[in-house]
N, C-alpha and C. Protein backbone atom coordinates (compact mmCIF):
# COMPACT_ATOMS: atom_id res chain seq x y z
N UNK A 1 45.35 132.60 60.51
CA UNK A 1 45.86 133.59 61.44
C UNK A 1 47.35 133.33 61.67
N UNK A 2 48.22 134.26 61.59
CA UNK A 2 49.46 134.73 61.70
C UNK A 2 49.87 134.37 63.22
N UNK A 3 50.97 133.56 63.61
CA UNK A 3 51.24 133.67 65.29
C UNK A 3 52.57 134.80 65.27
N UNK A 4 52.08 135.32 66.62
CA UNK A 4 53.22 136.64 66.91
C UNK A 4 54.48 135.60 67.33
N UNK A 5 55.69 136.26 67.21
CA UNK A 5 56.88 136.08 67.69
C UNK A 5 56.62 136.02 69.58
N UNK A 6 56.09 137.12 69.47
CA UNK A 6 56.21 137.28 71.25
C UNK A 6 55.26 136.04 71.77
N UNK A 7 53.83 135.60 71.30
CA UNK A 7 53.65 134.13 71.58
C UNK A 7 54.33 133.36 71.28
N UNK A 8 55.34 132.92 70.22
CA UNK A 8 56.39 131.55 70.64
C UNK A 8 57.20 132.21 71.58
N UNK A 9 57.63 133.12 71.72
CA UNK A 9 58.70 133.05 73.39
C UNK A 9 57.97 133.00 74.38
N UNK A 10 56.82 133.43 74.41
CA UNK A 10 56.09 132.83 76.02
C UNK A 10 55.71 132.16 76.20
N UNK A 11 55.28 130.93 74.85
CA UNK A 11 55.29 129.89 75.06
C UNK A 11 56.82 128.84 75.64
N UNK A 12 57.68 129.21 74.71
CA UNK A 12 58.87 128.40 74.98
C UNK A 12 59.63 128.72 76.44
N UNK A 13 58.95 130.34 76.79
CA UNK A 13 59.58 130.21 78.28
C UNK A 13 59.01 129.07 79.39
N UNK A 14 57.53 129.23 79.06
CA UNK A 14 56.77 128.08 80.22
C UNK A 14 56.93 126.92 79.71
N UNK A 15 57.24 126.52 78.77
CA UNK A 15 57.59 125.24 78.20
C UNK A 15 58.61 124.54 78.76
N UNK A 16 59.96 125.79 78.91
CA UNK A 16 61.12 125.46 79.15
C UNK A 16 61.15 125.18 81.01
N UNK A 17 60.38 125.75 81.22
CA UNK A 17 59.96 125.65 82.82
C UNK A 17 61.94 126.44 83.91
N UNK A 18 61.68 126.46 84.82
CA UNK A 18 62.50 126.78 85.79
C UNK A 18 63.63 126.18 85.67
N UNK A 19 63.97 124.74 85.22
CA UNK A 19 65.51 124.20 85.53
C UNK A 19 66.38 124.18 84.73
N UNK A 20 66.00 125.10 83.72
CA UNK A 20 66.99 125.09 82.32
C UNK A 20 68.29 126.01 82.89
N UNK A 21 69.47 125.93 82.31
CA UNK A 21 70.64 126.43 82.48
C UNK A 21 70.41 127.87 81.31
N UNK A 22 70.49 129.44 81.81
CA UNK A 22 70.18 130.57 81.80
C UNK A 22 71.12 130.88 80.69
N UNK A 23 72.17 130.04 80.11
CA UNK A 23 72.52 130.41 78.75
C UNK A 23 72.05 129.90 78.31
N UNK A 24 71.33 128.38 78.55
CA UNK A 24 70.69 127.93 77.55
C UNK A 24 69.37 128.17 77.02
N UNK A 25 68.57 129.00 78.08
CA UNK A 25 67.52 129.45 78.42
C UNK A 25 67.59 130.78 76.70
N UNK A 26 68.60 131.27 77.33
CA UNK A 26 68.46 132.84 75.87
C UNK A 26 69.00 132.00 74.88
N UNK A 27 69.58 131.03 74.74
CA UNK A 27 70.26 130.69 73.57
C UNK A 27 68.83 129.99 72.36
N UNK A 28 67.98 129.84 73.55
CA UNK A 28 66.40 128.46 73.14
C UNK A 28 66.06 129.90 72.22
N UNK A 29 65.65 130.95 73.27
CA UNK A 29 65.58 132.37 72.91
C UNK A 29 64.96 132.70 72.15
N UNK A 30 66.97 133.19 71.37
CA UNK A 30 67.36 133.74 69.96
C UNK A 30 67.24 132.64 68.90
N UNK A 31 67.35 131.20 69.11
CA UNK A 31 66.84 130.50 67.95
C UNK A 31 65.37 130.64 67.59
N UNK A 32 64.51 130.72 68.66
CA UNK A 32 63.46 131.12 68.31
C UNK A 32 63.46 132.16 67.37
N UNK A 33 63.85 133.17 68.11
CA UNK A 33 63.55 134.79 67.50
C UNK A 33 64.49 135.03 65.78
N UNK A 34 65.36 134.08 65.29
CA UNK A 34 66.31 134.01 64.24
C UNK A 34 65.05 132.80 63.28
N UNK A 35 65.15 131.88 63.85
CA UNK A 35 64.05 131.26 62.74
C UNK A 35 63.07 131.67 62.33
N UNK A 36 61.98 132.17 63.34
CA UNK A 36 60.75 133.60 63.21
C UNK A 36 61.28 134.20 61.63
N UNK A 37 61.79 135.25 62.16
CA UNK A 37 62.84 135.66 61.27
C UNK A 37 63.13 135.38 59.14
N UNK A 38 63.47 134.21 59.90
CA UNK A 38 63.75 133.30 58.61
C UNK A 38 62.37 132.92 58.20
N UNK A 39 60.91 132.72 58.60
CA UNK A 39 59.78 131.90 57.75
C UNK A 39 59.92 130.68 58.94
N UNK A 40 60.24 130.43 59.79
CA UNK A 40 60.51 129.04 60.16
C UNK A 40 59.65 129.38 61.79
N UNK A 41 58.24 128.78 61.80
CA UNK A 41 57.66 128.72 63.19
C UNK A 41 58.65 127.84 64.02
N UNK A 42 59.21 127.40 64.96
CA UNK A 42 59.98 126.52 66.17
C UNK A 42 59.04 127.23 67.58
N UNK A 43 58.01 126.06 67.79
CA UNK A 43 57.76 125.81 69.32
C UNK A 43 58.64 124.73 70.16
N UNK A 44 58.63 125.16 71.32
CA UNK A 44 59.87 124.24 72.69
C UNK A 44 58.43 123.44 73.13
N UNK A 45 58.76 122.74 72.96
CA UNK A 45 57.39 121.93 74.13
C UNK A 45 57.98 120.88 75.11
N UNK A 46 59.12 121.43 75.85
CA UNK A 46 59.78 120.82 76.66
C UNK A 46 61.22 121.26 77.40
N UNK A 47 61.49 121.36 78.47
CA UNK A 47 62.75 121.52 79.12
C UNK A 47 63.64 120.85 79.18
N UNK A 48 64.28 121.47 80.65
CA UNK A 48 65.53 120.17 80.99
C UNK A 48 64.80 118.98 81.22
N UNK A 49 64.89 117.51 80.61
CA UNK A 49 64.78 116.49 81.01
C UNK A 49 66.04 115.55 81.84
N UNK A 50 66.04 115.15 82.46
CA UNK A 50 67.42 114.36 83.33
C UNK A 50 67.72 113.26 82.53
N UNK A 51 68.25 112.74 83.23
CA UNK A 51 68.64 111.13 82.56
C UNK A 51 67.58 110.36 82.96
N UNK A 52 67.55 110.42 84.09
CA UNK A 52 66.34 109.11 84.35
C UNK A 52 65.10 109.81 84.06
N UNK A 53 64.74 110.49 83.72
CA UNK A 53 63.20 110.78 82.94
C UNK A 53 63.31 110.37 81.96
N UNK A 54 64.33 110.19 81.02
CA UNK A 54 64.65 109.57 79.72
C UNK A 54 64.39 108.58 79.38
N UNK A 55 64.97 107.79 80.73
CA UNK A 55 64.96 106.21 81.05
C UNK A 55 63.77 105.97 81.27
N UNK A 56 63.20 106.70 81.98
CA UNK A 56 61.51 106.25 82.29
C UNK A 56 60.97 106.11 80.76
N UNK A 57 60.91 107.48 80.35
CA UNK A 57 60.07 107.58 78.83
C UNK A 57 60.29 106.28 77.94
N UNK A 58 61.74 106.11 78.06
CA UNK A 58 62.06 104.36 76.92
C UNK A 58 61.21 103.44 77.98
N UNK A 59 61.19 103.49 78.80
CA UNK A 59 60.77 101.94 79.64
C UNK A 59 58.93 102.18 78.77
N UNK A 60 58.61 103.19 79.45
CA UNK A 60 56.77 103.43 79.41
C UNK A 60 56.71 103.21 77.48
């Protein structure tokens, strides 16, 4: 089975969750919607992370 375009952007919107910066938000987007495009599936399975969530992830 074939995945639609419009399921990877609604995935990558809830993925991307609320704190992403809104150019970066359409910019996640159109790479989506340009690779699609191209043959190339790209799921986001993640947002803004901070610094210290980073730091956590290396420590754990």
């Amino acid at each position: 089975m074939a995945i639609k375009l419009q399921t990877l952007l609604n995935h990558a919107k809830e993925n991307m969750g609320s704190g992403m910066n809104p150019v970066v938000n359409e910019t996640i987007l159109e790479v989506v919607k340009l690779a699609f495009e191209a043959g190339i599936i790209v799921q986001i399975t993640a947002g803004y992370r901070c610094f210290f969530m980073n730091k956590a992830e290396r420590i754990n």
